[in-house]
C-alpha atoms as a PDB file:
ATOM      1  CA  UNK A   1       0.000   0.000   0.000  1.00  0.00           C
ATOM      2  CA  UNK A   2       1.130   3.289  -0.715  1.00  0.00           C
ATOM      3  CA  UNK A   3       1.845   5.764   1.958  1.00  0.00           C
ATOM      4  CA  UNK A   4       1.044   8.921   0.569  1.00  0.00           C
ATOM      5  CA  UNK A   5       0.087  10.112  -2.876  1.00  0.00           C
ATOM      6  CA  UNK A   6       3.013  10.911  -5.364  1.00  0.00           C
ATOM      7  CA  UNK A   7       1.761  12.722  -8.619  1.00  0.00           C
ATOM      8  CA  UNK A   8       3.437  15.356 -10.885  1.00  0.00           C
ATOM      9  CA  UNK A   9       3.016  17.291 -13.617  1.00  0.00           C
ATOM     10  CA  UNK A  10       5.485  19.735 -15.335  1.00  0.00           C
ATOM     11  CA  UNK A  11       6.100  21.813 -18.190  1.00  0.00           C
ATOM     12  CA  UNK A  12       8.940  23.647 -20.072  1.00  0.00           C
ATOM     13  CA  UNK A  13       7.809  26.249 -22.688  1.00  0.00           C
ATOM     14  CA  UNK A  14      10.177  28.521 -25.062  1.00  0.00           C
ATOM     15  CA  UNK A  15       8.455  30.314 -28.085  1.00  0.00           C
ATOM     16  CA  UNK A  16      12.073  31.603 -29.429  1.00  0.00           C
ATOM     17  CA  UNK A  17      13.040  27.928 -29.418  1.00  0.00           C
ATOM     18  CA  UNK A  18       9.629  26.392 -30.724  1.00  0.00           C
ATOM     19  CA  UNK A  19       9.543  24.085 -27.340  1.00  0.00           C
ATOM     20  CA  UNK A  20       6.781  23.038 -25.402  1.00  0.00           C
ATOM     21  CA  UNK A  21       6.789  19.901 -23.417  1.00  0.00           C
ATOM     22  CA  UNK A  22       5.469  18.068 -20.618  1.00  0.00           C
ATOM     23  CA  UNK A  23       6.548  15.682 -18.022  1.00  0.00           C
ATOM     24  CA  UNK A  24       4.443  13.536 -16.020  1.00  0.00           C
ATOM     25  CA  UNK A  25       5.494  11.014 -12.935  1.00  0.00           C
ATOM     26  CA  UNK A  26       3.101   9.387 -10.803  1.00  0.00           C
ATOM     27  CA  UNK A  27       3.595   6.118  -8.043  1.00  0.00           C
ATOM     28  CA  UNK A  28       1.349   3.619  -7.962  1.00  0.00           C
ATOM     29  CA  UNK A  29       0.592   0.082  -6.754  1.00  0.00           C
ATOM     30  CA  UNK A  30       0.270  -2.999  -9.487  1.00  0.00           C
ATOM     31  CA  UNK A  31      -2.271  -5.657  -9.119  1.00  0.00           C
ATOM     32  CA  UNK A  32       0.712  -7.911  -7.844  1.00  0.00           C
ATOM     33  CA  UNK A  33       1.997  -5.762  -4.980  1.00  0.00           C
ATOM     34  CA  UNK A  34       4.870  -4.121  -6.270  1.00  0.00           C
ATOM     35  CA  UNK A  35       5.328  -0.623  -6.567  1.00  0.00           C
ATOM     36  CA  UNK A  36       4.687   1.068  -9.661  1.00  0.00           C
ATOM     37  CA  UNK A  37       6.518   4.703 -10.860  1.00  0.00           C
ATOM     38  CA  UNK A  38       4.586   5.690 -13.843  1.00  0.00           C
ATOM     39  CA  UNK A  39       6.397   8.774 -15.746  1.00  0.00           C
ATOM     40  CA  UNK A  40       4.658  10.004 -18.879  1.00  0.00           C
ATOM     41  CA  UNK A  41       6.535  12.554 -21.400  1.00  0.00           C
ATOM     42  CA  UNK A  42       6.555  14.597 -24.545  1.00  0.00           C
ATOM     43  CA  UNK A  43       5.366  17.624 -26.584  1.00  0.00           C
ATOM     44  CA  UNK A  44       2.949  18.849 -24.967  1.00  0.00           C
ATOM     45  CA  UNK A  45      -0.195  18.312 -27.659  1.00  0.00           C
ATOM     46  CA  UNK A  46       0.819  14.766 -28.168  1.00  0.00           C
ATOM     47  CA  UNK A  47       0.597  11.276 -26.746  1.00  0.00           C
ATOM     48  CA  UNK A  48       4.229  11.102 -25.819  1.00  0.00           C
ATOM     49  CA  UNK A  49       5.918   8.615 -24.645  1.00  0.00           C
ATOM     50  CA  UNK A  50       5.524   6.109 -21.174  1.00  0.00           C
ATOM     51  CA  UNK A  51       8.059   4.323 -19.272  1.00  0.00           C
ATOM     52  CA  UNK A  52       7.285   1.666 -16.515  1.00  0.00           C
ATOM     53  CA  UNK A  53       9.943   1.149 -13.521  1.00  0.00           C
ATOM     54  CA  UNK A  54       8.851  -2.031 -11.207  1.00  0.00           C
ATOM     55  CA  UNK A  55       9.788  -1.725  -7.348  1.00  0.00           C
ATOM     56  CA  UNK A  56       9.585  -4.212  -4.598  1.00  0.00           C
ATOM     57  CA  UNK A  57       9.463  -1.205  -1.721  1.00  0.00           C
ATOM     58  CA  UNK A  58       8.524   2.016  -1.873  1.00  0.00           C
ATOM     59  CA  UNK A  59      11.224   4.045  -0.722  1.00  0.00           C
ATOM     60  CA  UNK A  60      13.064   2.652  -3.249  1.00  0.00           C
ATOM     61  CA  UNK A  61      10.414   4.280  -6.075  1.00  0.00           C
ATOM     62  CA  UNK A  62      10.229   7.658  -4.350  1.00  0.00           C
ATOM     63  CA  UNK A  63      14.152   7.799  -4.353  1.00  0.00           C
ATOM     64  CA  UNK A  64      13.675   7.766  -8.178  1.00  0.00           C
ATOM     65  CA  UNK A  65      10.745   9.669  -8.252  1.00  0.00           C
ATOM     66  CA  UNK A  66      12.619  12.704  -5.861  1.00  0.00           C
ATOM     67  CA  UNK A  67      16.001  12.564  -8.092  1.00  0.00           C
ATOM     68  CA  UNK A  68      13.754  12.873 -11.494  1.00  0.00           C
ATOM     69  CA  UNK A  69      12.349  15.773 -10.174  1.00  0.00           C
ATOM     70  CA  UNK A  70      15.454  17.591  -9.603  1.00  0.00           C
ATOM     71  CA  UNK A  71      16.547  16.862 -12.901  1.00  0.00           C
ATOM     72  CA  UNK A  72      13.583  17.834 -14.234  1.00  0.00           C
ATOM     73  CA  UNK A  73      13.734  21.491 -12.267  1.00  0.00           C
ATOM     74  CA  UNK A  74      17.125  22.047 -12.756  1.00  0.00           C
ATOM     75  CA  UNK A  75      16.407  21.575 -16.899  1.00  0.00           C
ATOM     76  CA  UNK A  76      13.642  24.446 -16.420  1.00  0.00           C
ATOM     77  CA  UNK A  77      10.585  22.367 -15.881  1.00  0.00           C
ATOM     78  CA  UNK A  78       8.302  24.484 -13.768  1.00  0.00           C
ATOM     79  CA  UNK A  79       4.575  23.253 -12.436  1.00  0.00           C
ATOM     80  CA  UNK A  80       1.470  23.509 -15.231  1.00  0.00           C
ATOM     81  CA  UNK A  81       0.671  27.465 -15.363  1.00  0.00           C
ATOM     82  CA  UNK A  82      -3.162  27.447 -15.583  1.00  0.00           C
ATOM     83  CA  UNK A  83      -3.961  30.975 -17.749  1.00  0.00           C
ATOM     84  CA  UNK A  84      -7.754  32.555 -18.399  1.00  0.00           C
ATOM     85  CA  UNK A  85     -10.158  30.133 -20.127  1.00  0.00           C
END
């Protein structure tokens, strides 16, 4: 069972550069038991691409989850701006 949600959703835009993409990660548990991290990534528009990463403990997937993220904000990837609708 998972302890405490882990979801994330982040984008990197740059009109001069024609650059708009996304990065999602989430954690979640499989039907066997194991521990799931779920990232989700591409331009932003599209399907993108998914990659799976199996865990046996938790810890272990929130490790991975914590160092993507500081990859991902040291790259420029800041949290989904929501504008006017």
């Amino acid at each position: 069972m998972i302890a405490q949600p882990y979801h994330l959703c982040v984008e990197r835009s740059d009109a001069t550069r024609n650059m708009a993409r996304y990065y999602a990660m989430s954690i979640e548990p499989n039907l066997f038991g194991d521990v799931c991290l779920l990232r989700k990534w591409g331009r932003i528009g599209t399907k993108g691409q998914t990659m799976v990463h199996l865990f046996g403990r938790e810890e272990e997937a929130v490790e991975l989850f914590l160092d993507l993220l500081r990859r991902k904000r040291r790259r420029g990837y800041r949290p989904r701006s929501v504008g006017p609708e």
